[in-house]
N, C-alpha and C. Protein backbone atom coordinates (compact mmCIF):
# COMPACT_ATOMS: atom_id res chain seq x y z
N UNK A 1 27.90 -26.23 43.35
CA UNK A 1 29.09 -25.82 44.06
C UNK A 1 28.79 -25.58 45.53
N UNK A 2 29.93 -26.11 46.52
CA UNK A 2 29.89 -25.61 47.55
C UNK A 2 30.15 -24.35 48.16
N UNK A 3 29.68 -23.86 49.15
CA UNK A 3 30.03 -22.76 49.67
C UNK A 3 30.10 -22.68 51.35
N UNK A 4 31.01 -21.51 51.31
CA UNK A 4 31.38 -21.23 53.10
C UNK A 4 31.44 -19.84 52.90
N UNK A 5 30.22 -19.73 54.15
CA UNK A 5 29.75 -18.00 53.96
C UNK A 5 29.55 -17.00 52.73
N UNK A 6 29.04 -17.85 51.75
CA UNK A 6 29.09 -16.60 50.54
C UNK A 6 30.04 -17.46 49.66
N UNK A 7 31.21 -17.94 50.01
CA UNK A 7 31.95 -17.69 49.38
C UNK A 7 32.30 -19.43 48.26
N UNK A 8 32.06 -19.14 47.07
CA UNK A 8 32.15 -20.57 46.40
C UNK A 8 33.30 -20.88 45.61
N UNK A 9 33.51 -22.37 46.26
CA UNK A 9 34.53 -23.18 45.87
C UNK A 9 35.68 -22.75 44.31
N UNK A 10 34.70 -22.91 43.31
CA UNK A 10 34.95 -23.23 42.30
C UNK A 10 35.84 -22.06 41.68
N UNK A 11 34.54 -20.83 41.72
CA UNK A 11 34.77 -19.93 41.26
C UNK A 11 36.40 -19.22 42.11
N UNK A 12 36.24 -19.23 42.87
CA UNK A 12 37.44 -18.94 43.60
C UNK A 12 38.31 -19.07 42.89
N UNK A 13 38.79 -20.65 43.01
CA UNK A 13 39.61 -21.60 42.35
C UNK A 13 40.19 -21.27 41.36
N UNK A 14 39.35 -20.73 40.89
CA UNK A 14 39.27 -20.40 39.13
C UNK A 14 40.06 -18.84 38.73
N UNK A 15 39.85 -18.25 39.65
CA UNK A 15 39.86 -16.50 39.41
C UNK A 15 40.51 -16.18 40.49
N UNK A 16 41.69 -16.72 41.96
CA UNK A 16 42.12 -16.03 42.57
C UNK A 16 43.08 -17.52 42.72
N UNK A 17 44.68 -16.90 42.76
CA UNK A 17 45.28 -17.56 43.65
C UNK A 17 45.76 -18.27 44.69
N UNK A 18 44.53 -18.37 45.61
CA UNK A 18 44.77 -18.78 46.87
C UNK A 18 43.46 -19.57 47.56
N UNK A 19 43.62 -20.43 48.30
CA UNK A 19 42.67 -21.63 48.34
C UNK A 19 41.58 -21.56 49.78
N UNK A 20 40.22 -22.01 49.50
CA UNK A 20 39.56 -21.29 50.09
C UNK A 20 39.55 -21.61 52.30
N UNK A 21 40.79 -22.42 51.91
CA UNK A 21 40.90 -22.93 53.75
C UNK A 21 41.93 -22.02 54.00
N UNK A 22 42.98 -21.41 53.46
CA UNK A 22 43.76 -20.42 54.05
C UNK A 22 43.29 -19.09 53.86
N UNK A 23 41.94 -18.46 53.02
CA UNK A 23 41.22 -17.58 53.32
C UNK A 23 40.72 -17.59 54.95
N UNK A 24 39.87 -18.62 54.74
CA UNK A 24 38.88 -19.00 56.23
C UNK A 24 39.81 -18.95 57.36
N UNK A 25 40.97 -19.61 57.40
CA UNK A 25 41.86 -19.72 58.50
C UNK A 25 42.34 -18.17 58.70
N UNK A 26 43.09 -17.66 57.94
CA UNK A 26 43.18 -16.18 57.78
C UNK A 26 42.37 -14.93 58.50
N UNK A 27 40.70 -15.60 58.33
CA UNK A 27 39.95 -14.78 58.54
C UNK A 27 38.96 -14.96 59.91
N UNK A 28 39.08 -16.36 60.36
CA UNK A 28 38.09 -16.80 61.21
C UNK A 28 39.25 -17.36 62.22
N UNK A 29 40.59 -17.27 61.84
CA UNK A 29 41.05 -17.69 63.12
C UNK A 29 42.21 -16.70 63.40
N UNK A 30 42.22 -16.19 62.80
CA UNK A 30 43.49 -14.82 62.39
C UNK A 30 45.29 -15.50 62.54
N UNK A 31 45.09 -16.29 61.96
CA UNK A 31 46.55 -17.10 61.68
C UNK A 31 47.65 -16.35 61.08
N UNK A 32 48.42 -16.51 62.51
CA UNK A 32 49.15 -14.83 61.49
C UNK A 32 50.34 -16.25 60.50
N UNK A 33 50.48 -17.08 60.78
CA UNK A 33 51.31 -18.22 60.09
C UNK A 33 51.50 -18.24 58.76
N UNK A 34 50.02 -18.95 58.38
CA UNK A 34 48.83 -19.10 57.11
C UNK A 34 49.19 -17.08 56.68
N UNK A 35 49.42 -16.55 57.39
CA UNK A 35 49.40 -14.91 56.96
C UNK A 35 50.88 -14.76 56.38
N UNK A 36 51.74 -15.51 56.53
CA UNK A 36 53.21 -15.37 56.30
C UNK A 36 53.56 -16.17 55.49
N UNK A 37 52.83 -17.20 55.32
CA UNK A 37 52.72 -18.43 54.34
C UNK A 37 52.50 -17.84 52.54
N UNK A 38 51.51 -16.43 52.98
CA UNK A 38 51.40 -16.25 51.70
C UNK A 38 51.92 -14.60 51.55
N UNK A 39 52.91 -14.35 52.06
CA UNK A 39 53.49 -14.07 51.90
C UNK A 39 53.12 -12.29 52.54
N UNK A 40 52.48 -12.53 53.65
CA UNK A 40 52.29 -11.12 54.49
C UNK A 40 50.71 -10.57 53.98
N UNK A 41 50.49 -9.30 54.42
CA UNK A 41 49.55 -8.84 53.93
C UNK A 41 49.43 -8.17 52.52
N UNK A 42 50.96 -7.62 51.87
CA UNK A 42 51.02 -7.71 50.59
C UNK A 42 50.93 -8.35 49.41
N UNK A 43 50.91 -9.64 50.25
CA UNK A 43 51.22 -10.58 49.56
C UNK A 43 49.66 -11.19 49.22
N UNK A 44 48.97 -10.90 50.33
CA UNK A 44 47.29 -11.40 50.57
C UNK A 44 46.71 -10.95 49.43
N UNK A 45 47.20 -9.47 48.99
CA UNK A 45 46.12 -8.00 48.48
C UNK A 45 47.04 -8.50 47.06
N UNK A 46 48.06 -9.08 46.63
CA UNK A 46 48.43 -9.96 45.30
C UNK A 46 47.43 -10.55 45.06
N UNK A 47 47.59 -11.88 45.77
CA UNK A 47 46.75 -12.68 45.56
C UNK A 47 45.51 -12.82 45.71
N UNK A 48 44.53 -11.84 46.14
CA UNK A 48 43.22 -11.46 45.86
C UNK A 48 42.87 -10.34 45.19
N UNK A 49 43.58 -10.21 44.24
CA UNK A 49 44.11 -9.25 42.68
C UNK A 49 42.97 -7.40 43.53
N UNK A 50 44.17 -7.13 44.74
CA UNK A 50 43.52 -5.67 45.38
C UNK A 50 44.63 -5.17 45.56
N UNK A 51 44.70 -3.69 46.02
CA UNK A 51 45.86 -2.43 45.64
C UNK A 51 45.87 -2.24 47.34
N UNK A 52 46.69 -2.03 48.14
CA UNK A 52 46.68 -2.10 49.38
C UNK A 52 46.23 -0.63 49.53
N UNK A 53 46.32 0.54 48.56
CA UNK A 53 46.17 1.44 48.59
C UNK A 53 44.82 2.19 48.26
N UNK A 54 44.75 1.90 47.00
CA UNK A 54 43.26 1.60 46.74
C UNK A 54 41.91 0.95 46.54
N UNK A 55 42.27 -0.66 47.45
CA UNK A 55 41.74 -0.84 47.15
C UNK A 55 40.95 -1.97 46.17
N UNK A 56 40.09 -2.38 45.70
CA UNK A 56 39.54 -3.43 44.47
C UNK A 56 39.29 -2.54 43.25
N UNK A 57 39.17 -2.79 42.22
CA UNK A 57 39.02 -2.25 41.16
C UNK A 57 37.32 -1.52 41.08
N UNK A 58 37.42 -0.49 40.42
CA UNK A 58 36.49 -0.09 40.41
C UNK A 58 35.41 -0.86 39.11
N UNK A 59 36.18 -1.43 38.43
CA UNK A 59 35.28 -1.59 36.84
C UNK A 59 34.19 -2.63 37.58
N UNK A 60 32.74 -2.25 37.27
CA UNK A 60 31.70 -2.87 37.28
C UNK A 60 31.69 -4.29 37.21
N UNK A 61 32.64 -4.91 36.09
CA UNK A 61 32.06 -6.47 35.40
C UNK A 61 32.76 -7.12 37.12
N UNK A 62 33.81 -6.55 37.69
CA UNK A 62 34.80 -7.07 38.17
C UNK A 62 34.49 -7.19 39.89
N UNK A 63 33.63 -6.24 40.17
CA UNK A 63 32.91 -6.19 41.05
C UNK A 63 31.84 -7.10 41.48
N UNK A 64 31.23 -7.67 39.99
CA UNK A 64 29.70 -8.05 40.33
C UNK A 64 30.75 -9.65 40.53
N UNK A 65 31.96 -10.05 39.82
CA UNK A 65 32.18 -11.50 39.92
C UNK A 65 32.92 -11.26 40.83
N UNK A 66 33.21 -10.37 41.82
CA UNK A 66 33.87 -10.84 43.03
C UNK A 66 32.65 -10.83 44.12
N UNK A 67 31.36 -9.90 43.92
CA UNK A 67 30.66 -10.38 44.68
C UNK A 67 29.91 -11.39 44.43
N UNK A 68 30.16 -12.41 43.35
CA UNK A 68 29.27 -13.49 43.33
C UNK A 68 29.95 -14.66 43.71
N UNK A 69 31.27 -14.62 43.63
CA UNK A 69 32.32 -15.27 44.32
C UNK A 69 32.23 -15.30 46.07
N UNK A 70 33.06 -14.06 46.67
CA UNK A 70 32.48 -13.97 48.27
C UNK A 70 31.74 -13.61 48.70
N UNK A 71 30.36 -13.00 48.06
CA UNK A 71 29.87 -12.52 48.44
C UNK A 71 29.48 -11.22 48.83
N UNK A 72 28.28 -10.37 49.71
CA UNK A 72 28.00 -8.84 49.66
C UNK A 72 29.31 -8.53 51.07
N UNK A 73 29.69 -7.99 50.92
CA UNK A 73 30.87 -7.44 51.86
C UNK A 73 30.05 -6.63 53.13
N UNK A 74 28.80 -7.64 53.77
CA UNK A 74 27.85 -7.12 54.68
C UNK A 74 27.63 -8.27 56.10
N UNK A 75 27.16 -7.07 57.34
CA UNK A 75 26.96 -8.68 58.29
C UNK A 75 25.88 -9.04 57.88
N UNK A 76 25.66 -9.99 58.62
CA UNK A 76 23.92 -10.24 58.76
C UNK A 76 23.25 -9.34 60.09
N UNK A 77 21.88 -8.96 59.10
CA UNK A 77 20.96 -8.25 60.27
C UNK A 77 20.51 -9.14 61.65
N UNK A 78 20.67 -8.85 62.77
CA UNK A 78 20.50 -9.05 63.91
C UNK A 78 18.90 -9.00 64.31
N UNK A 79 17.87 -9.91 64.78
CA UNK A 79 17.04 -9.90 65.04
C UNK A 79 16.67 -8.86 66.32
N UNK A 80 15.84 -7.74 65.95
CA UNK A 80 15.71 -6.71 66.79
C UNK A 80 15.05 -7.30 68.12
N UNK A 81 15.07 -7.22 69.41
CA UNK A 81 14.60 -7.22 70.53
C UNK A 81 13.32 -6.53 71.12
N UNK A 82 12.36 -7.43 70.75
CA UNK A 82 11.20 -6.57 71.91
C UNK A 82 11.25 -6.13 73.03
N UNK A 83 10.42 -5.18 73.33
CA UNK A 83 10.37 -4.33 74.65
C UNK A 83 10.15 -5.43 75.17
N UNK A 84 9.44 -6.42 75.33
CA UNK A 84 8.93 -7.33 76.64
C UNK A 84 10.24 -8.17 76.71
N UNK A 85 11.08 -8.29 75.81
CA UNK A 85 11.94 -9.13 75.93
C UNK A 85 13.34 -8.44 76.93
N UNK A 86 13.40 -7.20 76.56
CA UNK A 86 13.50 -6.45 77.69
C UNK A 86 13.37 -6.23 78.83
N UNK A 87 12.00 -6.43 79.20
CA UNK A 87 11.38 -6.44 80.57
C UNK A 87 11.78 -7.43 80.99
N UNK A 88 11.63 -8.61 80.16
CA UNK A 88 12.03 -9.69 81.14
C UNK A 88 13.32 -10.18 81.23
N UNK A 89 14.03 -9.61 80.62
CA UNK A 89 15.56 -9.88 81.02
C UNK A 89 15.74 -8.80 81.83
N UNK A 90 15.05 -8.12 82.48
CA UNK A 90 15.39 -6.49 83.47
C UNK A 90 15.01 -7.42 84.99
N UNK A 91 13.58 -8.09 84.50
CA UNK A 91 13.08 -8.99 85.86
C UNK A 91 14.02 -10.34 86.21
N UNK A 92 15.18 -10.84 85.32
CA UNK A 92 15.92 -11.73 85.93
C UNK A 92 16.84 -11.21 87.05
N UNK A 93 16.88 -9.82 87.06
CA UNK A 93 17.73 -8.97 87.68
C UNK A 93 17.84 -9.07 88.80
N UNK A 94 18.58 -9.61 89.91
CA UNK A 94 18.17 -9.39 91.23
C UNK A 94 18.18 -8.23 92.23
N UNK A 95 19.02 -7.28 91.44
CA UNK A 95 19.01 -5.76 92.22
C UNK A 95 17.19 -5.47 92.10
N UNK A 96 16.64 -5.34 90.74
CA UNK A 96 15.36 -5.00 90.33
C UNK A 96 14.11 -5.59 91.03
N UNK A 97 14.62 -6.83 91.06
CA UNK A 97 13.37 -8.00 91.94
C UNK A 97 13.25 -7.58 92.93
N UNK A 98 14.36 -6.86 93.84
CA UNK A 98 14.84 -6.47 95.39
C UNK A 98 13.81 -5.44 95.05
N UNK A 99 14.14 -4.15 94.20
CA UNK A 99 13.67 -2.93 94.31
C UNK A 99 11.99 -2.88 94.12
N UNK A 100 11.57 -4.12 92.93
CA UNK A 100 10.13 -4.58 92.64
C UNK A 100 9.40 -4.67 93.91
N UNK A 101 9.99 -5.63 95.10
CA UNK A 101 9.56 -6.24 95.85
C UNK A 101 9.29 -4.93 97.07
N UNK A 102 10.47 -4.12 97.20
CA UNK A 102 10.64 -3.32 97.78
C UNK A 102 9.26 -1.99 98.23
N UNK A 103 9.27 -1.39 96.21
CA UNK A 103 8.02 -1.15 95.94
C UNK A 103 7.11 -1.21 96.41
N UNK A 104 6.47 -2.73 96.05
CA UNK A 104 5.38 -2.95 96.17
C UNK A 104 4.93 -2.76 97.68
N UNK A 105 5.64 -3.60 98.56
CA UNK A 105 5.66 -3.59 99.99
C UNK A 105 5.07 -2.23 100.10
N UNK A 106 5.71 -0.84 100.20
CA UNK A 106 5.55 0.39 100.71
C UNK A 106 4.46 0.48 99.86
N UNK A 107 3.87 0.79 98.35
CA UNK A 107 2.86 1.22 98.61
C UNK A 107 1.87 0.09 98.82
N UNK A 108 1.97 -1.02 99.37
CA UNK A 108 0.68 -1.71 99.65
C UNK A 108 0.68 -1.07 101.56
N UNK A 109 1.96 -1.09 101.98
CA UNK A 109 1.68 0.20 103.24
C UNK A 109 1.50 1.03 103.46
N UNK A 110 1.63 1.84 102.09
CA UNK A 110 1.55 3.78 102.24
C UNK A 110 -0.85 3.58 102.02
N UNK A 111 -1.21 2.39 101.28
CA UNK A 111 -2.43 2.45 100.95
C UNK A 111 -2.92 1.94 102.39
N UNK A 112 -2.66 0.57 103.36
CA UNK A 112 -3.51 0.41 104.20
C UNK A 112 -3.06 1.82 105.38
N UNK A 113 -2.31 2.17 105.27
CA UNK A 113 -2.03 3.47 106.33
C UNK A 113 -3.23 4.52 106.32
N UNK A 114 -3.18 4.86 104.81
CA UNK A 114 -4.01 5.84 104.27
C UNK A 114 -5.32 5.63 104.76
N UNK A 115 -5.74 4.53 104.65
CA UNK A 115 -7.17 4.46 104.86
C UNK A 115 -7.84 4.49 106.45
């Protein structure tokens, strides 16, 4: 079976009313159209068998096949940023390069003064 983001074809198909390109459009392009098409947002929380109030069902079996259907209801983790990667996006800076440069100048003058 195919899938888009988590979410597979078949099973869908099978266990929810509504087809998996006016999900995606719904969700990735925010079509309020495709949103009226099925009949509002009440109409959404029908057809993806949820309680606008409370919610998805709590029973276990019902849970695990909707998350095997769309998937963990999570983003993806973001690759953390090194300090150096840091630094060197601080050194593309041109205020910083100014102030680097600035720096250096004075104390390479505050040292030949000194001596």
């Amino acid at each position: 079976t195919e899938s888009y983001n988590g979410t597979k074809f078949e099973s869908l198909s099978q266990r929810f009313p509504i087809d998996l390109e006016k999900l995606v459009m719904l969700n990735r392009d925010h079509d309020a159209i495709t949103l009226q098409e099925v009949g509002g947002v009440s109409g959404l929380s029908d057809l993806l068998k949820s309680n606008l109030d409370r919610g998805v069902s709590s029973n276990e079996d019902e849970l695990l096949q909707r998350r095997d259907i769309f998937g963990a209801n999570t983003y993806p983790r973001k690759k953390r940023k090194s300090i150096w990667r840091f630094v060197f996006e601080a050194c593309q800076d041109l205020t910083l390069v100014i102030l680097m440069v600035a720096a250096a100048t004075s104390l390479s003058l505050g040292i030949v003064t000194a001596v």
